[in-house]
N, C-alpha and C. Protein backbone atom coordinates (compact mmCIF):
# COMPACT_ATOMS: atom_id res chain seq x y z
N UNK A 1 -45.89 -56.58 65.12
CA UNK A 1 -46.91 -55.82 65.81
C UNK A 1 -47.99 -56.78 66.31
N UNK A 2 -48.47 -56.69 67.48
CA UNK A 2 -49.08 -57.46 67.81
C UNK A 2 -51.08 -57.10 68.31
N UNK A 3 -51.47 -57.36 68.44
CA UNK A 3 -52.99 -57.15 68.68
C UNK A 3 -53.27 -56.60 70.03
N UNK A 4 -53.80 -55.29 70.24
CA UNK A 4 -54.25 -54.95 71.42
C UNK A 4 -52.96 -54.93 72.86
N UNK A 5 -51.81 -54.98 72.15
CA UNK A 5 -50.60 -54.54 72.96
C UNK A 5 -50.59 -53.71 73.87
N UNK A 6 -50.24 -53.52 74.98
CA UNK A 6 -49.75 -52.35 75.54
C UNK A 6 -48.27 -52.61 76.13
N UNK A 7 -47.80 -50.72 76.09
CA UNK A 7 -46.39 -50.79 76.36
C UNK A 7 -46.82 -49.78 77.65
N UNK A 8 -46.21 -50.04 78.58
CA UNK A 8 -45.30 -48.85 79.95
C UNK A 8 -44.52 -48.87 80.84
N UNK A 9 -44.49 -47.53 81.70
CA UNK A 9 -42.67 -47.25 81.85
C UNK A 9 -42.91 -47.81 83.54
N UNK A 10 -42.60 -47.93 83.73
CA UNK A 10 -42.58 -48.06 85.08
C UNK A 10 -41.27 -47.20 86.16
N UNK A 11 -41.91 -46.43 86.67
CA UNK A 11 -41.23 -45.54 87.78
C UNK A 11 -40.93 -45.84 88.90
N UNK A 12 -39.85 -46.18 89.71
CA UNK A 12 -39.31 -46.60 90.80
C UNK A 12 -39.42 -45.50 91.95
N UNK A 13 -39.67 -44.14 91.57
CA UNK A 13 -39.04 -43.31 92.30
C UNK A 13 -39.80 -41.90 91.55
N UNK A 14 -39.74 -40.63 92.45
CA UNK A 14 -40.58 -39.51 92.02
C UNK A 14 -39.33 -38.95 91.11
N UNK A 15 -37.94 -38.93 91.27
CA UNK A 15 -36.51 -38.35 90.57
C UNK A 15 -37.18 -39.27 89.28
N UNK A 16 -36.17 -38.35 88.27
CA UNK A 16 -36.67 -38.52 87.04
C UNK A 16 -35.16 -39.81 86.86
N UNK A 17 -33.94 -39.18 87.30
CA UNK A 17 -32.97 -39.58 87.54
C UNK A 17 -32.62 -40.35 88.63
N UNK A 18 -31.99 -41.03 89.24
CA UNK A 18 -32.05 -41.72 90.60
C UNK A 18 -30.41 -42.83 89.65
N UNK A 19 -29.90 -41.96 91.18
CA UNK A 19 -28.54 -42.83 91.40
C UNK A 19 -29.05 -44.33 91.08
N UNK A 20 -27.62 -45.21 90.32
CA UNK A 20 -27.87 -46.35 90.84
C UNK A 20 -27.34 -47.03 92.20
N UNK A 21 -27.01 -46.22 92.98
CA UNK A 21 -26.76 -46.92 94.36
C UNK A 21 -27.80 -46.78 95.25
N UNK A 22 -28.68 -46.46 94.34
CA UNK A 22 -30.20 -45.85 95.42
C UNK A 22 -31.46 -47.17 94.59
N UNK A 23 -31.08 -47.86 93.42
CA UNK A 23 -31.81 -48.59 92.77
C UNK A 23 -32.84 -49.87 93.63
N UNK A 24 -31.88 -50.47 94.65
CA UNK A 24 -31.96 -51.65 95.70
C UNK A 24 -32.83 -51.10 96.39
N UNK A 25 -32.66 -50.06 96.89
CA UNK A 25 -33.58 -50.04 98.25
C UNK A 25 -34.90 -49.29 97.31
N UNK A 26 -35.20 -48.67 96.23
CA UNK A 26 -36.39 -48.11 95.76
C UNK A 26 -37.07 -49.54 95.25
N UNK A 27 -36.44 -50.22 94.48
CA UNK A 27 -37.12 -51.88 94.12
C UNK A 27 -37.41 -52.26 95.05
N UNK A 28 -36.88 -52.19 96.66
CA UNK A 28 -37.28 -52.71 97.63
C UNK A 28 -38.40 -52.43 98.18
N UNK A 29 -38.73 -50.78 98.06
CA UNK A 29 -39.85 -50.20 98.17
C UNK A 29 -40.82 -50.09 97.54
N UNK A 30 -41.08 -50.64 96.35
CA UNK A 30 -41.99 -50.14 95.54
C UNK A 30 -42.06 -52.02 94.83
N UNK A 31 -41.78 -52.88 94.72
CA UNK A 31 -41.80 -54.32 94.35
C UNK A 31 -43.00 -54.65 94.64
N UNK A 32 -43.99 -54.74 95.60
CA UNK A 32 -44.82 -55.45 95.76
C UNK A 32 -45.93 -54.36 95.16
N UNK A 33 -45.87 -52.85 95.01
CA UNK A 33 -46.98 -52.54 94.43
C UNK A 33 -46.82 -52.95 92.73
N UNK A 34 -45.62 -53.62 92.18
CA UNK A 34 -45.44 -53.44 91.13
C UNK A 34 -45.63 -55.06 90.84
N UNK A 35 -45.85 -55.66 91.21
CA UNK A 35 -46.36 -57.15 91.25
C UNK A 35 -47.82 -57.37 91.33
N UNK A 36 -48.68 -56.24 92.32
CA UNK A 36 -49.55 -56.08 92.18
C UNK A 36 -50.57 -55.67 90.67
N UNK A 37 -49.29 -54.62 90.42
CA UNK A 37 -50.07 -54.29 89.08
C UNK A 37 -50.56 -55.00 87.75
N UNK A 38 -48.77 -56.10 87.87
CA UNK A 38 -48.54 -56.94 86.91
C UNK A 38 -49.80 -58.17 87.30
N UNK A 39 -50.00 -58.52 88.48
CA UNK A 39 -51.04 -59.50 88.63
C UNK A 39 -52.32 -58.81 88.31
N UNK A 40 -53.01 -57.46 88.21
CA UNK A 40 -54.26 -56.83 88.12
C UNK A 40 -54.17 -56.78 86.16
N UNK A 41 -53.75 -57.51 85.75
CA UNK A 41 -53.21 -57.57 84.16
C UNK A 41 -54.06 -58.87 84.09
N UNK A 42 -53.93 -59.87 84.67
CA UNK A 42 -54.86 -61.38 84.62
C UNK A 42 -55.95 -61.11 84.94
N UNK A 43 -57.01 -59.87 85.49
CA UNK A 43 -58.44 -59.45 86.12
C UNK A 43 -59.25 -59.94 84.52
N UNK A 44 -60.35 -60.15 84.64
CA UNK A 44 -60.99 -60.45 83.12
C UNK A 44 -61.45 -61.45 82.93
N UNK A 45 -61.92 -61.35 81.21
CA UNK A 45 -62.08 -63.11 81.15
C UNK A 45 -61.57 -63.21 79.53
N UNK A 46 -61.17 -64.44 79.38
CA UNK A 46 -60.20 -64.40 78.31
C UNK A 46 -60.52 -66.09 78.16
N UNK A 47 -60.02 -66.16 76.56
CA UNK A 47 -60.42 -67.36 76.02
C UNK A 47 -60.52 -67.44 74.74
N UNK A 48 -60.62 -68.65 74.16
CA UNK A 48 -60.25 -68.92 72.98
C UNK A 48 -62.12 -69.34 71.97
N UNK A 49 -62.51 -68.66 71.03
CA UNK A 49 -63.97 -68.93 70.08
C UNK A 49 -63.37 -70.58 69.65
N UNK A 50 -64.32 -71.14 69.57
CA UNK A 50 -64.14 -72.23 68.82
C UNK A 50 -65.41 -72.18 68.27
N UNK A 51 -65.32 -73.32 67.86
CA UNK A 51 -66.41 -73.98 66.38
C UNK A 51 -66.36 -75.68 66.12
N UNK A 52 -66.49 -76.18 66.46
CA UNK A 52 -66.61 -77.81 66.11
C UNK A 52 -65.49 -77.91 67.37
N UNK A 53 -65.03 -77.71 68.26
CA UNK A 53 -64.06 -78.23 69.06
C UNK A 53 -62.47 -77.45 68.26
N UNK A 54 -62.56 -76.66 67.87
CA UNK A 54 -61.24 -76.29 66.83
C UNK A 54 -61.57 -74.22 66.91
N UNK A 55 -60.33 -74.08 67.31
CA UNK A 55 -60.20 -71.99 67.25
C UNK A 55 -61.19 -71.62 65.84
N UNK A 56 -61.49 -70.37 66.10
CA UNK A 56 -62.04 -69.92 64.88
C UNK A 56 -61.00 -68.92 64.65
N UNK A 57 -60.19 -68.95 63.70
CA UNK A 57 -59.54 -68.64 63.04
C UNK A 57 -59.61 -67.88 61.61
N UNK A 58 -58.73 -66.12 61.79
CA UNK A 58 -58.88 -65.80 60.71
C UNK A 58 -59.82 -64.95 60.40
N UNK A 59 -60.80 -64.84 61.37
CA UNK A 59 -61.98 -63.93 61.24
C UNK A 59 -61.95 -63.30 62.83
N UNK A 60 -62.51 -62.19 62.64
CA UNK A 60 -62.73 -61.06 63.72
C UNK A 60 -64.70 -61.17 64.37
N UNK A 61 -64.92 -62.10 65.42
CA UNK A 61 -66.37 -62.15 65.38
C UNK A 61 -66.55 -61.56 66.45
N UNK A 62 -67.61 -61.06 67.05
CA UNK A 62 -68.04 -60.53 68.46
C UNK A 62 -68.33 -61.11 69.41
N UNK A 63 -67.82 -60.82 70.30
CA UNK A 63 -67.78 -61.15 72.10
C UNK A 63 -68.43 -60.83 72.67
N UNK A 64 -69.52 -60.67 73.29
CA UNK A 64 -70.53 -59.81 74.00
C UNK A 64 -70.76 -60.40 75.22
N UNK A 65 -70.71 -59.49 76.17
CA UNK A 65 -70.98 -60.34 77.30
C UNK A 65 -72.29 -59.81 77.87
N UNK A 66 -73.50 -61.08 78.10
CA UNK A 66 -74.99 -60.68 78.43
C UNK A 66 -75.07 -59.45 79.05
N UNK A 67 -76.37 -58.71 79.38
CA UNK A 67 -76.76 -57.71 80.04
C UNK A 67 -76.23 -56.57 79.81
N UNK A 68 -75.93 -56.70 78.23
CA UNK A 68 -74.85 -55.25 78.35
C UNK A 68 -72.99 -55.20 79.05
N UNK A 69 -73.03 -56.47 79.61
CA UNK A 69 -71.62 -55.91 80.08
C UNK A 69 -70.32 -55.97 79.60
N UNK A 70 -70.47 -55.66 78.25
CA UNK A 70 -69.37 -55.18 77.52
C UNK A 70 -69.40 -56.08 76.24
N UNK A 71 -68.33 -55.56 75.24
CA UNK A 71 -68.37 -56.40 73.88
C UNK A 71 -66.59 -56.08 73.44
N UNK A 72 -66.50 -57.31 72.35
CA UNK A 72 -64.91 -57.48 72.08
C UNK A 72 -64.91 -58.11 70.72
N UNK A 73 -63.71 -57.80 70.09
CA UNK A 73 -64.15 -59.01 69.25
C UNK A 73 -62.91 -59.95 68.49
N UNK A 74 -62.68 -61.32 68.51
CA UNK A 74 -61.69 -61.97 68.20
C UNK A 74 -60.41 -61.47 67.69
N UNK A 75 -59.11 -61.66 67.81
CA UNK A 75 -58.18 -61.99 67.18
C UNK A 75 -57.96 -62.77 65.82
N UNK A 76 -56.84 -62.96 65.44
CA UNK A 76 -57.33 -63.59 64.23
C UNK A 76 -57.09 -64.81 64.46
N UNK A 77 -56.40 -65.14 65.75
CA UNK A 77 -56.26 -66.57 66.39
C UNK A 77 -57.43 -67.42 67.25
N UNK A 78 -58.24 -66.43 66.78
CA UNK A 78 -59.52 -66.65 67.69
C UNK A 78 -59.72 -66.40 68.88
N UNK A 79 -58.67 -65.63 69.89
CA UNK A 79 -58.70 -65.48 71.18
C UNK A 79 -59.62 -64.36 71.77
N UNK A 80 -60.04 -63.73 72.87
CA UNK A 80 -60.29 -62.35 73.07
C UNK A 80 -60.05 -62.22 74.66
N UNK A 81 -60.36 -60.81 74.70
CA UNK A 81 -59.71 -60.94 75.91
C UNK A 81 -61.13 -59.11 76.68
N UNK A 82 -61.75 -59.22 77.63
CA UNK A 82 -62.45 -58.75 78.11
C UNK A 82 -62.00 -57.91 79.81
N UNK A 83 -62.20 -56.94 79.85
CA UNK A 83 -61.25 -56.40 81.45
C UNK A 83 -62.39 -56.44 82.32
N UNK A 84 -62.51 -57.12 83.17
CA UNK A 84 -64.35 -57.96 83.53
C UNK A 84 -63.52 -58.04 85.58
N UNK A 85 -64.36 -57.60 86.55
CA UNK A 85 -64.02 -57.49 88.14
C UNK A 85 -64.33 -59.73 87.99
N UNK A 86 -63.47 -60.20 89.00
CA UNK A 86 -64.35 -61.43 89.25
C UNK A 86 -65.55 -61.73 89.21
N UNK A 87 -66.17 -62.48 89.28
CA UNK A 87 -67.74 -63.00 88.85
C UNK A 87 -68.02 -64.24 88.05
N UNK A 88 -69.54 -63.85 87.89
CA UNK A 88 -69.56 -64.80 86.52
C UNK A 88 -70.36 -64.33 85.78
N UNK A 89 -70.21 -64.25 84.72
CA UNK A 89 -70.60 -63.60 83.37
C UNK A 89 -71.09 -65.17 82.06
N UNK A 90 -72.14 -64.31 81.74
CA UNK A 90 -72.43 -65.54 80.17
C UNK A 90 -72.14 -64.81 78.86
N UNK A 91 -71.68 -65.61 78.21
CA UNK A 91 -70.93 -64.88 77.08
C UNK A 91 -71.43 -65.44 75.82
N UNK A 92 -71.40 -64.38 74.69
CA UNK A 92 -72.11 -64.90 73.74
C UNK A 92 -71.64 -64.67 72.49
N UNK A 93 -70.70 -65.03 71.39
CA UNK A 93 -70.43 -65.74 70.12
C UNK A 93 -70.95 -65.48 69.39
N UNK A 94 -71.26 -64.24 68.42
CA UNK A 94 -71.60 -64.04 67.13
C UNK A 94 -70.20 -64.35 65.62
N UNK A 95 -71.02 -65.85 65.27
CA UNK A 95 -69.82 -66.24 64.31
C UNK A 95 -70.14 -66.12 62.82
């Protein structure tokens, strides 16, 4: 089991069912919104806590990002991960 996972289905087509001789041309149709989606998955900001140059590890600390714009808080690998539009944001480390 992994941390903050998500699973989904992805639909080619409004049929619940759909021939597979109809599979090619619906992937054909629907591929680039579905690349899209998979790329709107990297939007954010993401990164690893450290501490002396080394992960902080093992502990769950808070992520906050200034002005209110949002809060998170470590993995146990030290990573986190924030769903943030492009920009730039200052971020702040309660360890």
């Amino acid at each position: 089991m992994y941390d903050r996972s998500v699973e989904f289905l992805v639909g080619l087509s409004c049929c619940k069912s759909v021939a597979s001789s109809t599979f090619g041309e619906e992937w054909e149709n629907n591929k680039e919104s579905i690349y899209k989606f998979i790329e709107a998955a990297h939007l954010g900001i993401k990164g690893v806590a450290l501490k002396d140059g080394k992960p902080v590890v093992d502990e769950y600390n808070l992520v906050e990002v200034e002005n209110g714009g949002g809060l998170d808080y470590t993995n146990a690998r030290g990573e986190y991960w924030l769903l943030k539009m492009p920009g730039t944001y200052e971020l702040r480390l309660s360890i």
